[in-house]
Protein backbone atom coordinates (compact mmCIF):
# COMPACT_ATOMS: atom_id res chain seq x y z
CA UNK A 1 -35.85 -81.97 -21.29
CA UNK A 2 -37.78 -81.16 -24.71
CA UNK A 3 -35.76 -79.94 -27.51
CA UNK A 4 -37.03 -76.61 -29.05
CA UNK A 5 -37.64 -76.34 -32.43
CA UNK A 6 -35.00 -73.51 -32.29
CA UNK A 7 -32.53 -76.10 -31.33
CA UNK A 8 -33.64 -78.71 -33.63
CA UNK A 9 -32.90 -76.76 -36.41
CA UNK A 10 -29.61 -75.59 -34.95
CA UNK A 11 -28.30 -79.00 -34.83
CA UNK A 12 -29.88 -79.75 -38.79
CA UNK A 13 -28.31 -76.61 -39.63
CA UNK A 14 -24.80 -77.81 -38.02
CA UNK A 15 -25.35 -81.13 -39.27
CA UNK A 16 -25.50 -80.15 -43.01
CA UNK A 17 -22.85 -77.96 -43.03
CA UNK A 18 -20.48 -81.04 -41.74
CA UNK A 19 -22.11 -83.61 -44.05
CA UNK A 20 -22.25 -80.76 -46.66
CA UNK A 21 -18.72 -79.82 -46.05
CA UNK A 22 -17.19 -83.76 -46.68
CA UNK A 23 -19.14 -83.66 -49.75
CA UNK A 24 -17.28 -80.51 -51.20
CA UNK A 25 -14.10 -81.97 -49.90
CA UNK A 26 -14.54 -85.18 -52.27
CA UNK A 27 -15.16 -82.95 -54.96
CA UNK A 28 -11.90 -80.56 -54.39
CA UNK A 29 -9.97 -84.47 -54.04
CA UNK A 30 -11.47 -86.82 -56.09
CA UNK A 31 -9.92 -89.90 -55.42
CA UNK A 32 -7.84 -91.19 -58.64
CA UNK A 33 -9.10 -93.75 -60.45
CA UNK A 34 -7.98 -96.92 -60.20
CA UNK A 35 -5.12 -97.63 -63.31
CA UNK A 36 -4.29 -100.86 -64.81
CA UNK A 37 -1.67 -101.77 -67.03
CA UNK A 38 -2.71 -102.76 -71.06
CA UNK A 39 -0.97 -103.68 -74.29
CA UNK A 40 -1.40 -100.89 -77.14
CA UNK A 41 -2.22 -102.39 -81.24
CA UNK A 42 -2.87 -100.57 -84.75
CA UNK A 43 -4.64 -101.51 -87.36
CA UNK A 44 -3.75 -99.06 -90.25
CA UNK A 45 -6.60 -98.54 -92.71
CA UNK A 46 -4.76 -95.81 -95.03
CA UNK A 47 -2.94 -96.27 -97.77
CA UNK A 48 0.21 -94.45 -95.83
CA UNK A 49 2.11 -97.26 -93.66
CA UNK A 50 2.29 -95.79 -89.63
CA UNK A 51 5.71 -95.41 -89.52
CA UNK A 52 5.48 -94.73 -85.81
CA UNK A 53 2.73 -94.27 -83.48
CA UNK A 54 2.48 -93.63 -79.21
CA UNK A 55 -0.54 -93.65 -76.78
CA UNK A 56 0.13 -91.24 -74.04
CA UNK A 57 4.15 -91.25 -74.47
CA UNK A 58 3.95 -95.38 -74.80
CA UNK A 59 5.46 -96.95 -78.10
CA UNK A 60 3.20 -98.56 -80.55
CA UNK A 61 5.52 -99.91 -83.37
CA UNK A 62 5.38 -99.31 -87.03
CA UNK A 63 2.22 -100.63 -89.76
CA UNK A 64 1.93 -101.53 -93.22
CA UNK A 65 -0.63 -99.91 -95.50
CA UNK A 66 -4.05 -101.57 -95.04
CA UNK A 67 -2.06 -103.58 -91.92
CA UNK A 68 -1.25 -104.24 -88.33
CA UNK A 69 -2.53 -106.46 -85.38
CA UNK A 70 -0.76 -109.69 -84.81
CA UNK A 71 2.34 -107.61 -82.33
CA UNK A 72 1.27 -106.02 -78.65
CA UNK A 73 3.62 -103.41 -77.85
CA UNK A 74 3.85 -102.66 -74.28
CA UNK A 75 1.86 -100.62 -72.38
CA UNK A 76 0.09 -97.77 -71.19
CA UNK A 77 -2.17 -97.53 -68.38
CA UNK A 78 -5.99 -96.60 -68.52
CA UNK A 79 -8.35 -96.28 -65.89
CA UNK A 80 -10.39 -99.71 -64.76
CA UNK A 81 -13.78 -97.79 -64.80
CA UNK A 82 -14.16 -96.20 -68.59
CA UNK A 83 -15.29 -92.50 -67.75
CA UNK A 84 -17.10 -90.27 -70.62
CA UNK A 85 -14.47 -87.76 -70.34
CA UNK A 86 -11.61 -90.52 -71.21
CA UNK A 87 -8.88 -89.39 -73.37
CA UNK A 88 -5.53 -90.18 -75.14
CA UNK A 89 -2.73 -88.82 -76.82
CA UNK A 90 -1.95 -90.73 -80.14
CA UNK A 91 0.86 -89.25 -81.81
CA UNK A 92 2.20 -90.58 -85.42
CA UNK A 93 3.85 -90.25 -88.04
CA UNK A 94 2.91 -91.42 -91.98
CA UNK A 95 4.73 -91.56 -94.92
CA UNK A 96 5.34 -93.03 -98.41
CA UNK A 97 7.53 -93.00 -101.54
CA UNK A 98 6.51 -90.66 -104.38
CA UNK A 99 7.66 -92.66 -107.07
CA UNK A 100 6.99 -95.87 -107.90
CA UNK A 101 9.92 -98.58 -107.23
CA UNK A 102 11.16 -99.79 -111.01
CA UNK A 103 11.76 -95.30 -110.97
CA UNK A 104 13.97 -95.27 -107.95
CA UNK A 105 15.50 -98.91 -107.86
CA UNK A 106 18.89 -97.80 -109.06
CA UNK A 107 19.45 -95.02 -106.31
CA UNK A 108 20.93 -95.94 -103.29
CA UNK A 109 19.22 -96.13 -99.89
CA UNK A 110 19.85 -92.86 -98.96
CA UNK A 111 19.16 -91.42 -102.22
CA UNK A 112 16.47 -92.65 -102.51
CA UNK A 113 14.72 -91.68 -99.27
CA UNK A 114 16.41 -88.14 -99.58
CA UNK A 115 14.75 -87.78 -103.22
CA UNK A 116 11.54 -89.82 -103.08
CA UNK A 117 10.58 -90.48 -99.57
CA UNK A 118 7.61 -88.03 -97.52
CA UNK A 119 6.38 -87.75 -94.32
CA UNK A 120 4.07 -86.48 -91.92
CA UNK A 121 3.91 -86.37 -88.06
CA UNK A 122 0.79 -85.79 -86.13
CA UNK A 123 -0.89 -85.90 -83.52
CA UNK A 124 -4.34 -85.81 -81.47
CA UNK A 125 -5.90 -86.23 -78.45
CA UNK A 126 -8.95 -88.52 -78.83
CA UNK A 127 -11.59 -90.47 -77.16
CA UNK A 128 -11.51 -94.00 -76.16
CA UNK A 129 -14.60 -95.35 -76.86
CA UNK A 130 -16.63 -96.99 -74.13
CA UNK A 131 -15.62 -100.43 -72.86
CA UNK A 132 -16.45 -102.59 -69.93
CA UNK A 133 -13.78 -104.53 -69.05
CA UNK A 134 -10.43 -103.21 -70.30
CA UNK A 135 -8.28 -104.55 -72.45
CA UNK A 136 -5.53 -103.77 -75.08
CA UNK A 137 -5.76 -100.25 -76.40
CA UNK A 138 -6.50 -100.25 -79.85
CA UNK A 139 -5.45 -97.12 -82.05
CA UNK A 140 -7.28 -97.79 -86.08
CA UNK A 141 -5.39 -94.86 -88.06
CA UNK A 142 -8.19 -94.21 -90.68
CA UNK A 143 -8.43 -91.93 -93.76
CA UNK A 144 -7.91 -88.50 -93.84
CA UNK A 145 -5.56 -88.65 -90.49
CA UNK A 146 -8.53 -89.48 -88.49
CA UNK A 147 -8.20 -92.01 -85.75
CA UNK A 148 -10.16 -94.06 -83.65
CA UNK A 149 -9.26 -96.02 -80.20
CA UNK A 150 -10.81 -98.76 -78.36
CA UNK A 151 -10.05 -100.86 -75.22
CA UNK A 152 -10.80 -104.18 -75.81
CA UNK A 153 -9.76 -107.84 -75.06
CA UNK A 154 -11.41 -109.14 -78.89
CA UNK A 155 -9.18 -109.22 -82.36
CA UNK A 156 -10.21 -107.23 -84.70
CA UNK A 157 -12.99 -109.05 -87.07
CA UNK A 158 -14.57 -111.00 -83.88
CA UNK A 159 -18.31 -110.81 -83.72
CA UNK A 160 -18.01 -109.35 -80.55
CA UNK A 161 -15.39 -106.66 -80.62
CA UNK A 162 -17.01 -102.99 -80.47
CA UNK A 163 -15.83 -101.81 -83.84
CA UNK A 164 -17.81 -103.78 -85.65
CA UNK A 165 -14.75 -103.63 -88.04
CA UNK A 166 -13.03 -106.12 -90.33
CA UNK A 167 -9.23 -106.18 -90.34
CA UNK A 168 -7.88 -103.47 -93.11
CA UNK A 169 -7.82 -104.34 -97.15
CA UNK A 170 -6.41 -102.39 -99.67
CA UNK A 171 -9.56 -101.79 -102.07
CA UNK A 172 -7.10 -101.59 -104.89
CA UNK A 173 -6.08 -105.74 -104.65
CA UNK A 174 -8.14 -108.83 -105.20
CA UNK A 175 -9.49 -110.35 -102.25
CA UNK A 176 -7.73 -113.17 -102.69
CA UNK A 177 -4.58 -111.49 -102.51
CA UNK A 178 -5.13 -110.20 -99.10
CA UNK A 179 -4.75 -111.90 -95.70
């Protein structure tokens, strides 16, 4: 028995609408991306010290002006597979004393910080920038409350790591008085 053409394109017809159909479905249910477990670090590059920061609800301790590396807090998950569309929540807060210490050294603690002490809390959802193989989340809390993340398994300063950075200085101090 010879197929018409009437039936063969029947049975392409049928057949795209099933292939057709399980291509839609992956599209309604992506399957999630695979998640794995990383560290989160800041390296503070303002003048402000971080006096708290968190990735996506996880806990990334406090910084020193021009500061930070050397601690890992734990952890936040990011996807294996970096995706263009990649995002985190970084939330913060800054501050700093608005008089210098020989003003305010004879107030008490909490004088002190109730008179002289200011801060900000903010908060953005950014970009991580493209990696291959992920590593720690690293959140660089630049000037003008702008930050930048990366996932990577490289200190700050190595040749390799995709900043191209050098850890923070304070441009105000010698270089020889800086680590």
């Amino acid at each position: 028995m010879r197929p018409s053409l009437r039936n063969l394109f029947f049975l392409l017809a049928v057949l795209t609408l099933v292939v057709g159909g399980f291509f839609f479905d992956s599209y309604r249910h992506p399957v999630p991306a695979e998640k794995v477990g990383v560290g989160i670090t800041g390296y503070n590059f303002m003048w402000e010290g971080v006096e708290e920061y968190y990735v996506n609800g996880g806990y990334g301790s406090n910084l020193p002006p021009y500061g930070g590396g050397g601690a890992t807090s734990c952890c936040v998950s990011i996807p294996r597979q970096w995706t263009p569309d990649l995002r985190v929540t970084v939330d913060w807060t800054v501050g700093h004393y608005t008089k210098p210490y020989a003003e305010r050294k004879h107030l008490s603690v909490t004088e002190d910080i109730k008179q002289n002490w200011v801060q900000r809390t903010l908060s953005k959802t950014v970009p991580i920038e493209r990696y291959d193989r992920p590593g720690d989340v690293q959140v660089f809390f630049l000037p003008n409350d702008e930050i930048k993340v990366y996932s990577s398994g490289l200190d700050l300063g190595h040749p390799g790591h995709p900043s191209g950075m050098t850890y923070p200085r304070d441009p105000n101090k010698p270089k020889e008085q800086q680590p």
